[in-house]
C-alpha atoms as a PDB file:
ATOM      1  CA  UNK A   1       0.000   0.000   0.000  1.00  0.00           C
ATOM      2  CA  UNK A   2       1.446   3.249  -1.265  1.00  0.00           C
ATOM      3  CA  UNK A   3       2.001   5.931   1.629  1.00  0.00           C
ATOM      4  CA  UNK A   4       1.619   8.970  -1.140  1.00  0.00           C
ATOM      5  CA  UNK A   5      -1.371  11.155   0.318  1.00  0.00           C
ATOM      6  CA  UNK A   6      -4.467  11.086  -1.609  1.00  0.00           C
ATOM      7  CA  UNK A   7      -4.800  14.450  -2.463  1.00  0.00           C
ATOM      8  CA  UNK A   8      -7.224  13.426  -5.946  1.00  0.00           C
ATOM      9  CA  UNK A   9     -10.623  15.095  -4.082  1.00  0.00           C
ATOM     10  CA  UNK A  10      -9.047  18.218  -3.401  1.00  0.00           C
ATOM     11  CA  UNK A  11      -7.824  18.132  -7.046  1.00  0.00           C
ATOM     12  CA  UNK A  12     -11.085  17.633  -8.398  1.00  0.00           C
ATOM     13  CA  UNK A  13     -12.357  20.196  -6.661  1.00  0.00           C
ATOM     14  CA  UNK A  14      -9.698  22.751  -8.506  1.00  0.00           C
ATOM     15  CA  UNK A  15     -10.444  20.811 -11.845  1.00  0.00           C
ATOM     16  CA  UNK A  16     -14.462  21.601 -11.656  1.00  0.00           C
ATOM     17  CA  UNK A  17     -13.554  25.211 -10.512  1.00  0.00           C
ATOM     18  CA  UNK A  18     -11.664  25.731 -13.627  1.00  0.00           C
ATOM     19  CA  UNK A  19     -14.414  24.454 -15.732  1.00  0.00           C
ATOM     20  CA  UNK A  20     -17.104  26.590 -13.914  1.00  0.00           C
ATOM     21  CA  UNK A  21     -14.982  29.474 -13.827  1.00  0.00           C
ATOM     22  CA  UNK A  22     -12.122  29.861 -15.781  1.00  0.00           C
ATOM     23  CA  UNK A  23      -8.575  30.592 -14.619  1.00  0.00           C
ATOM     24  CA  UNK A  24     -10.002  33.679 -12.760  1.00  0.00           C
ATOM     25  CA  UNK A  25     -11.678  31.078 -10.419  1.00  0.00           C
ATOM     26  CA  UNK A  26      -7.982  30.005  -8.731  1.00  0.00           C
ATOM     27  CA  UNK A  27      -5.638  31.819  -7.249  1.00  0.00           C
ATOM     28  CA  UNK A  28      -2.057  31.968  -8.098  1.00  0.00           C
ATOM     29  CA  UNK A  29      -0.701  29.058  -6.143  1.00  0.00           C
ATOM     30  CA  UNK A  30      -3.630  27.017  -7.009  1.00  0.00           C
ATOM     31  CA  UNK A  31      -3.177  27.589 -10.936  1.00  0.00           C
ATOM     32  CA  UNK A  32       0.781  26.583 -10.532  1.00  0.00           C
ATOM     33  CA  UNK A  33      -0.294  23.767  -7.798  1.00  0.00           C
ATOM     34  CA  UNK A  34      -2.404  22.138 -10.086  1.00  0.00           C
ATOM     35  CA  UNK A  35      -0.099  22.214 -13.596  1.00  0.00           C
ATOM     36  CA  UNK A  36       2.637  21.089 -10.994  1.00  0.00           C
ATOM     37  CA  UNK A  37      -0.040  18.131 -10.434  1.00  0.00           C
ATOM     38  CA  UNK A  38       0.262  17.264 -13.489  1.00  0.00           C
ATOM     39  CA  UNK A  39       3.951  16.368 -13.692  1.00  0.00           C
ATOM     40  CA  UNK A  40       3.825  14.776 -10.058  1.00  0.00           C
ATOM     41  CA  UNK A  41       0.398  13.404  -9.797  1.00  0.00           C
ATOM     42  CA  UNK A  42       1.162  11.141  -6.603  1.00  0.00           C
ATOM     43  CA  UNK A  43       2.647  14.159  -4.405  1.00  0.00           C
ATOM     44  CA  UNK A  44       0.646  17.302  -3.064  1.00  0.00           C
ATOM     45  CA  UNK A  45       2.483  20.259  -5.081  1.00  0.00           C
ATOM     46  CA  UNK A  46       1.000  23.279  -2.842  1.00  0.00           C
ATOM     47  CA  UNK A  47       3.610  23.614  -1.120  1.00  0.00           C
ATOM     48  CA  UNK A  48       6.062  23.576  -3.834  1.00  0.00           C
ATOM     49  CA  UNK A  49       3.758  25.898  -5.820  1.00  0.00           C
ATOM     50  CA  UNK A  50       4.304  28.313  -2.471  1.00  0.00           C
ATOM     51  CA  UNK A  51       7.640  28.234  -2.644  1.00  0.00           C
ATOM     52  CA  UNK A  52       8.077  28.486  -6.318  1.00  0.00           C
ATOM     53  CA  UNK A  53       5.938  32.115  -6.045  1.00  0.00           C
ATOM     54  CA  UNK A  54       7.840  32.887  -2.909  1.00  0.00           C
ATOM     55  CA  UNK A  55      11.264  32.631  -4.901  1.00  0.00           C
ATOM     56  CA  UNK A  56      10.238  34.403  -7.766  1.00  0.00           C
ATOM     57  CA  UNK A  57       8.169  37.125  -6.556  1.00  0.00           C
ATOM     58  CA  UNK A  58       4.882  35.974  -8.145  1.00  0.00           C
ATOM     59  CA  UNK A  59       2.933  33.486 -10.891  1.00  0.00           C
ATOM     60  CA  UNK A  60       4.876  35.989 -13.722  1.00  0.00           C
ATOM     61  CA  UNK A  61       8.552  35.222 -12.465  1.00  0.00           C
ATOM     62  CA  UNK A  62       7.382  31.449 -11.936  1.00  0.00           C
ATOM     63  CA  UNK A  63       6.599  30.973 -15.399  1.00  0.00           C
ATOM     64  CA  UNK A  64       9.182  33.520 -16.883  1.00  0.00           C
ATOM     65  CA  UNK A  65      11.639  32.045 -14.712  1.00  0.00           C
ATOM     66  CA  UNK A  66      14.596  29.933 -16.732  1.00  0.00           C
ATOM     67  CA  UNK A  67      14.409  26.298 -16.243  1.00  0.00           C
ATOM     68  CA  UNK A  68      17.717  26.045 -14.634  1.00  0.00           C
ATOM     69  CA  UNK A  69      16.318  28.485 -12.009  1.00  0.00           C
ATOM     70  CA  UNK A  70      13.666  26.627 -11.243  1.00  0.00           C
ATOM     71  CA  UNK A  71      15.821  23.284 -11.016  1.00  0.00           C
ATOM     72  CA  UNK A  72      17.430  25.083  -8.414  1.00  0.00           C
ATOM     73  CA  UNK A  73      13.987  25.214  -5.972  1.00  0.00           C
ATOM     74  CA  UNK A  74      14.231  21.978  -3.912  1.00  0.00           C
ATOM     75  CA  UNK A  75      11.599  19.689  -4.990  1.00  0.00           C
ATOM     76  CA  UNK A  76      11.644  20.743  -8.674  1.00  0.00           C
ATOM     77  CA  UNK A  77      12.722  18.103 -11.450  1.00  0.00           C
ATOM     78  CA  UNK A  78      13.339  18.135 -15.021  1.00  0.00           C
ATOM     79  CA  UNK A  79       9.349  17.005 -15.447  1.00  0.00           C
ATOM     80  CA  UNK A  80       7.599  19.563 -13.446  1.00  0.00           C
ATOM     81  CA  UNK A  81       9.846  22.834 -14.853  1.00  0.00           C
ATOM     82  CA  UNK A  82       9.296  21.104 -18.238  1.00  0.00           C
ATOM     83  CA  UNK A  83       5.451  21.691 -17.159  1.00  0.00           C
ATOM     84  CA  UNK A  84       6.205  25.200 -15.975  1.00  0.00           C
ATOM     85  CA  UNK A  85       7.467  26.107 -19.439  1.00  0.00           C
ATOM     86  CA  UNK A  86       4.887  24.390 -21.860  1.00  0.00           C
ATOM     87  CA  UNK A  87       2.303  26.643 -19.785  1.00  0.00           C
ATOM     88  CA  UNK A  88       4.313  29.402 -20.736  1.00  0.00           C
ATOM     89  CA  UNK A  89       5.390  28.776 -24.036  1.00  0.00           C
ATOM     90  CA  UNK A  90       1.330  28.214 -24.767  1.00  0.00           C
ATOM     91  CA  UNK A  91       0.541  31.273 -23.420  1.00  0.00           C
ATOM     92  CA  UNK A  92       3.435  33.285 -25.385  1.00  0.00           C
ATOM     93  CA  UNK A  93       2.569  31.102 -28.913  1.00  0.00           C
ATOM     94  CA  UNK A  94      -1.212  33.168 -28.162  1.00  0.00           C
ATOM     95  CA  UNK A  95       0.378  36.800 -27.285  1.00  0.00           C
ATOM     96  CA  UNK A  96       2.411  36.403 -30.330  1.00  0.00           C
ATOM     97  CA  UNK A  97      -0.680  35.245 -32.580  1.00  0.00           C
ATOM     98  CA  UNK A  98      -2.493  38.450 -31.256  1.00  0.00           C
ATOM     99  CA  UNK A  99       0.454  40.549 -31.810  1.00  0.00           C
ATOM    100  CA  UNK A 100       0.896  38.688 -35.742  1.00  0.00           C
ATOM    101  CA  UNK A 101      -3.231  39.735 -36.630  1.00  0.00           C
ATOM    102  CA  UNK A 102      -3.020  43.123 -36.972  1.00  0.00           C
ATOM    103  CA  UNK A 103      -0.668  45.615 -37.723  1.00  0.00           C
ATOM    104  CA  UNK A 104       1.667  46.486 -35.178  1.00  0.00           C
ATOM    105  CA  UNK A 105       1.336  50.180 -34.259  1.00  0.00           C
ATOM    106  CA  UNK A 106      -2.935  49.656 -34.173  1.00  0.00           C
ATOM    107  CA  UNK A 107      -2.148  46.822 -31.916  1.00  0.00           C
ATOM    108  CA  UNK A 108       0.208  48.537 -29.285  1.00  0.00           C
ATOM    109  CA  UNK A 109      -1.274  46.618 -25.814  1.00  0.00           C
ATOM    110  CA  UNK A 110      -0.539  43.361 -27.379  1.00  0.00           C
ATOM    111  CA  UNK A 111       2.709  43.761 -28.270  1.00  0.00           C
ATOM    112  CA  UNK A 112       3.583  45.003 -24.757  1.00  0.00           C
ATOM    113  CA  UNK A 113       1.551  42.771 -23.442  1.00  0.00           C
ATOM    114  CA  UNK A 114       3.250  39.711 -25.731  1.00  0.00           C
ATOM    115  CA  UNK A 115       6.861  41.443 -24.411  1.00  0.00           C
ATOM    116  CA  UNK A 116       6.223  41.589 -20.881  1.00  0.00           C
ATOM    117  CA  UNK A 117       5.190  38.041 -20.777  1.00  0.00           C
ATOM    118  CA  UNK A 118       8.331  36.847 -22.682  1.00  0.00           C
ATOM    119  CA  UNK A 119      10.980  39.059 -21.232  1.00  0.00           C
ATOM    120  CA  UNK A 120      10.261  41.439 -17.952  1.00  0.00           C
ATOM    121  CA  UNK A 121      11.588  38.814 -15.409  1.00  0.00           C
ATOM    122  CA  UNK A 122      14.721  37.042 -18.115  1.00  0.00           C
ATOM    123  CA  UNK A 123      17.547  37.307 -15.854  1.00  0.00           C
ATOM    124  CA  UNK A 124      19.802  38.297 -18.794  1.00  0.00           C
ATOM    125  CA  UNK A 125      19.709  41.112 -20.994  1.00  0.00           C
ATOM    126  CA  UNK A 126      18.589  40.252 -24.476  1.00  0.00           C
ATOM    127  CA  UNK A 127      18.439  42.773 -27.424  1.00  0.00           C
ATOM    128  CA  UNK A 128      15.843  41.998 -30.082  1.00  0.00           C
ATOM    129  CA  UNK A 129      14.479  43.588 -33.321  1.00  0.00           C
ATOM    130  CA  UNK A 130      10.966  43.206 -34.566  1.00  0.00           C
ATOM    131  CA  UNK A 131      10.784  43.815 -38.303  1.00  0.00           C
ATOM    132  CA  UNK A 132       7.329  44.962 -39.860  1.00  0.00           C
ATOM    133  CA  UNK A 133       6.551  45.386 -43.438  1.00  0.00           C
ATOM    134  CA  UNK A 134       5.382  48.148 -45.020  1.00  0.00           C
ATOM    135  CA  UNK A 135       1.950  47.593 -43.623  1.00  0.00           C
ATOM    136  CA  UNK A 136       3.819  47.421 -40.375  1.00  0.00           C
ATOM    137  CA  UNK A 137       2.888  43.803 -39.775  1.00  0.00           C
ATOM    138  CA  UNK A 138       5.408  41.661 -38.035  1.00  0.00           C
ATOM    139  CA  UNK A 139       7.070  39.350 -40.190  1.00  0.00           C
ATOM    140  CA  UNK A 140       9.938  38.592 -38.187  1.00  0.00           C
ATOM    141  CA  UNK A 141      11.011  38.508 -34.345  1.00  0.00           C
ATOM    142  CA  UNK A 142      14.852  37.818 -33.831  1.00  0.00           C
ATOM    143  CA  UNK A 143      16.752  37.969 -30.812  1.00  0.00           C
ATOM    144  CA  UNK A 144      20.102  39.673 -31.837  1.00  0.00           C
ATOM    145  CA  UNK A 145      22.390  39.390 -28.580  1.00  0.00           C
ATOM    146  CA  UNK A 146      22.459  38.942 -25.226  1.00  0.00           C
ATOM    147  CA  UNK A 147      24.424  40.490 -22.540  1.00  0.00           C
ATOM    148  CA  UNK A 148      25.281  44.123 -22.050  1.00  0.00           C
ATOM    149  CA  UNK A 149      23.812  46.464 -24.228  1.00  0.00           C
ATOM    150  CA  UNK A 150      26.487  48.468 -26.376  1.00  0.00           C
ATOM    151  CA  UNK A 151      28.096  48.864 -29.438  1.00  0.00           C
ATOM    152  CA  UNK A 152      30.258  45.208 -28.382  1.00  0.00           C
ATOM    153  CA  UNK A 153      26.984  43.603 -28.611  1.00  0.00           C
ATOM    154  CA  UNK A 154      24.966  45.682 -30.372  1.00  0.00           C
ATOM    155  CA  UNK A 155      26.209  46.183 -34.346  1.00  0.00           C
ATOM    156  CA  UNK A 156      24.324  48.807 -36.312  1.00  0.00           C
ATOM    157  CA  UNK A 157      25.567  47.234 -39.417  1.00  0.00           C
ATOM    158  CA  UNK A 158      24.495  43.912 -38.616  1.00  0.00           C
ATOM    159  CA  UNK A 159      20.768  45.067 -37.206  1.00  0.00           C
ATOM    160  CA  UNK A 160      20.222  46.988 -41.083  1.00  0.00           C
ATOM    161  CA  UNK A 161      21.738  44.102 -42.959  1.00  0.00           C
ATOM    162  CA  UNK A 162      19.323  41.653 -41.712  1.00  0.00           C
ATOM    163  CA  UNK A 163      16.503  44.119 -42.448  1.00  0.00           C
ATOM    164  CA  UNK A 164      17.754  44.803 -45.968  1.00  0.00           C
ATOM    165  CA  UNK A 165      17.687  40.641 -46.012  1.00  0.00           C
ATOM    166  CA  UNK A 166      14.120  40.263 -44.905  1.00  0.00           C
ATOM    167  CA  UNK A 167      13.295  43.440 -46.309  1.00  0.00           C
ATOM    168  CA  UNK A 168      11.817  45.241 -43.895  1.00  0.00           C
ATOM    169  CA  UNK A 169       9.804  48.855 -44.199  1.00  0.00           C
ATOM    170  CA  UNK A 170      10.542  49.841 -40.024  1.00  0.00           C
ATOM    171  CA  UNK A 171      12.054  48.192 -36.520  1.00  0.00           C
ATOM    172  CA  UNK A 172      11.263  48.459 -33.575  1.00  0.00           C
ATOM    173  CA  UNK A 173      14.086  47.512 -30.933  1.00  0.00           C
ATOM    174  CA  UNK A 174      13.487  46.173 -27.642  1.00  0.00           C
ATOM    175  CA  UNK A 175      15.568  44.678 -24.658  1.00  0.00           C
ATOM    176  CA  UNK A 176      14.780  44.170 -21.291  1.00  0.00           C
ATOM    177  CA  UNK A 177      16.628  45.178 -17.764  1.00  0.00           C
ATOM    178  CA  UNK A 178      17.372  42.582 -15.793  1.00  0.00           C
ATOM    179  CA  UNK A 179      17.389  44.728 -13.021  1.00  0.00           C
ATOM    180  CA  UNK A 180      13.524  45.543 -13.447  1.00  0.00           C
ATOM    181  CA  UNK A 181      13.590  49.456 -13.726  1.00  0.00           C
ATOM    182  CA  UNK A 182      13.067  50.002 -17.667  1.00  0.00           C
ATOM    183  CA  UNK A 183      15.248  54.033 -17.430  1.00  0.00           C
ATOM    184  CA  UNK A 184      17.561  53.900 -20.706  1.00  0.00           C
ATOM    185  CA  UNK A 185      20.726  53.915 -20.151  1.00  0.00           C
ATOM    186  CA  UNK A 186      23.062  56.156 -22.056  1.00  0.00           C
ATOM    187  CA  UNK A 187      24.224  53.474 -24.108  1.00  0.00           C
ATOM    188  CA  UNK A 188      20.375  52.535 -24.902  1.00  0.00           C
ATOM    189  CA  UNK A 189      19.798  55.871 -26.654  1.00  0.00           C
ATOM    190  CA  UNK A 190      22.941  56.226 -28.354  1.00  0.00           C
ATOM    191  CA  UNK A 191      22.465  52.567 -30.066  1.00  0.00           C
ATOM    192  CA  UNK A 192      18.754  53.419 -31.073  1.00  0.00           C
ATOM    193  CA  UNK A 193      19.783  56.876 -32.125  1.00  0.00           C
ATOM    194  CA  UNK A 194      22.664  55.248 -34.956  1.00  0.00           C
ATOM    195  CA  UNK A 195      20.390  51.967 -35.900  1.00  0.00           C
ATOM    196  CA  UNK A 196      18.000  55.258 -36.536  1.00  0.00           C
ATOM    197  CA  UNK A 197      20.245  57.062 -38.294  1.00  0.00           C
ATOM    198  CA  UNK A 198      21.892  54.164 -40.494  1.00  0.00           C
ATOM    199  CA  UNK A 199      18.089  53.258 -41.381  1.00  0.00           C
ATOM    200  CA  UNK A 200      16.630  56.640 -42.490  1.00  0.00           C
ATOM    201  CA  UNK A 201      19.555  56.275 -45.185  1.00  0.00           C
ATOM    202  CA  UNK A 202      17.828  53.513 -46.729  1.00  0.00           C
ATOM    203  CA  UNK A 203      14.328  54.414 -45.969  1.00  0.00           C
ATOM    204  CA  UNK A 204      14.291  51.528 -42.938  1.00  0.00           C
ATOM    205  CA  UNK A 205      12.175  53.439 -40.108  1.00  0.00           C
ATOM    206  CA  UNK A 206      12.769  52.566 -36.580  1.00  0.00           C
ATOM    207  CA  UNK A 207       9.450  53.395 -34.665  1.00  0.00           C
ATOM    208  CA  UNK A 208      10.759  52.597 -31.621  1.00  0.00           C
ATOM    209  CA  UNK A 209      12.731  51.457 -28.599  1.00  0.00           C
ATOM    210  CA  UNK A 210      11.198  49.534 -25.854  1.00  0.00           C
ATOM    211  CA  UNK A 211      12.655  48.791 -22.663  1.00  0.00           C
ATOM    212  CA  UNK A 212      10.603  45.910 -20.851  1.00  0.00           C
ATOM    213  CA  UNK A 213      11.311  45.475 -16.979  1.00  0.00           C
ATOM    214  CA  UNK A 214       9.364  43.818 -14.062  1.00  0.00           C
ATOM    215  CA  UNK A 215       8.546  47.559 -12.729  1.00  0.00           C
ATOM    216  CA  UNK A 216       7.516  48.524 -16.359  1.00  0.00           C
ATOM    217  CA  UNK A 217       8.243  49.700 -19.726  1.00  0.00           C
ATOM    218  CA  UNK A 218       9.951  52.746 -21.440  1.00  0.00           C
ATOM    219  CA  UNK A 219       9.207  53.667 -24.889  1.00  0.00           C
ATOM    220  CA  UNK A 220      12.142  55.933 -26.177  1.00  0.00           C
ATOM    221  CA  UNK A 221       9.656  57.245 -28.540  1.00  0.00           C
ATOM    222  CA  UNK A 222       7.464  58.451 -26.327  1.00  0.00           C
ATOM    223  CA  UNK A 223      10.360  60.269 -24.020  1.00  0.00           C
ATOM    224  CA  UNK A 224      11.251  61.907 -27.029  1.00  0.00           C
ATOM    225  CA  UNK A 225      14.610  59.924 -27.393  1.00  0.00           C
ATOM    226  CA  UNK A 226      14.473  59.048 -30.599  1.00  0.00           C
END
């Protein structure tokens, strides 16, 4: 006889909560509790789910939260952060479809939204460029380095080359602060200023520069920066 608490009627009572509710019917821990359940069905994952919210400061740095991160939180296996990250993974695959069905610059929420999810709590900084057409719809979202942002990292020439490859009518940059406070940094608005500069040459616009971080967002664009 197995010694593993029963925990399958308080389970079922999240399960038919869900149903009748929707995910606004659980609360954080009881959302990561139960896809924790999932991966460890014979084990009672509440407290687990406690301390994963406890470590990372809420259900956004759970699911954010690197896998080897949440390795490190005792009682975590390859099978339940796998389970973290397919929930998160889902739910970026639908910000990114929202983001994909309209033009960009109409859609402005969801692409901040879409952002936030993916990179406000990364603990390294990662410089990407989002290239639109001419309608400004996203056709492509590449990550271009990570680490420090500056000109080591950061090469103008390489950012327009790969828009001259794909072709693209206007950018917009974004990176995140690991640190959580989104201020640009000098270094932020001298390497959006040239990638602006070297564009306008060739008719490449650069709408913007976004600066996710766990406290917020900063939109050079809208400080002026640019």
């Amino acid at each position: 006889m197995s010694d593993a608490p029963d925990n399958s009627g308080h389970r079922e009572r999240l399960r038919q909560r869900l149903f009748d509710g929707g995910a606004d019917a659980l609360l954080d821990h009881e959302l990561v509790e139960y896809i924790l359940a999932l991966a460890i069905p014979r084990r009672d994952t509440k407290p687990l789910a406690k301390a994963l919210l406890r470590e990372f400061g809420g259900i956004e740095g759970v699911f954010t939260a690197d896998s080897k991160d949440l390795l490190r939180v005792k009682g975590m296996g390859e099978i339940s952060a796998a389970a973290i990250k397919i929930a998160h993974a889902s739910a970026l695959r639908l910000l990114r479809e929202q983001v994909a069905a309209k033009p960009v610059l109409a859609n402005w929420q969801a692409l901040l939204d879409y952002l936030r999810a993916d990179m406000a709590h990364h603990g390294i900084e990662r410089f990407r460029v989002l290239h639109l057409n001419s309608k400004n719809i996203l056709i492509r979202d590449e990550v271009m380095s990570e680490g420090s942002i500056d000109e080591a990292a950061v090469h103008v020439r390489e950012v327009i080359r790969r828009a001259m490859e794909l072709k693209s009518a206007a950018l917009i940059l974004v990176h995140n602060h690991p640190s959580g406070d989104p201020s640009p940094s000098r270094a932020d608005i001298e390497i959006t200023r040239n990638v602006a500069e070297a564009g306008k040459r060739l008719n490449i616009a650069v709408h913007d520069h976004i600066i996710i971080g766990a406290q917020g967002h900063t939109s050079l664009r809208a400080q002026g920066l640019i």
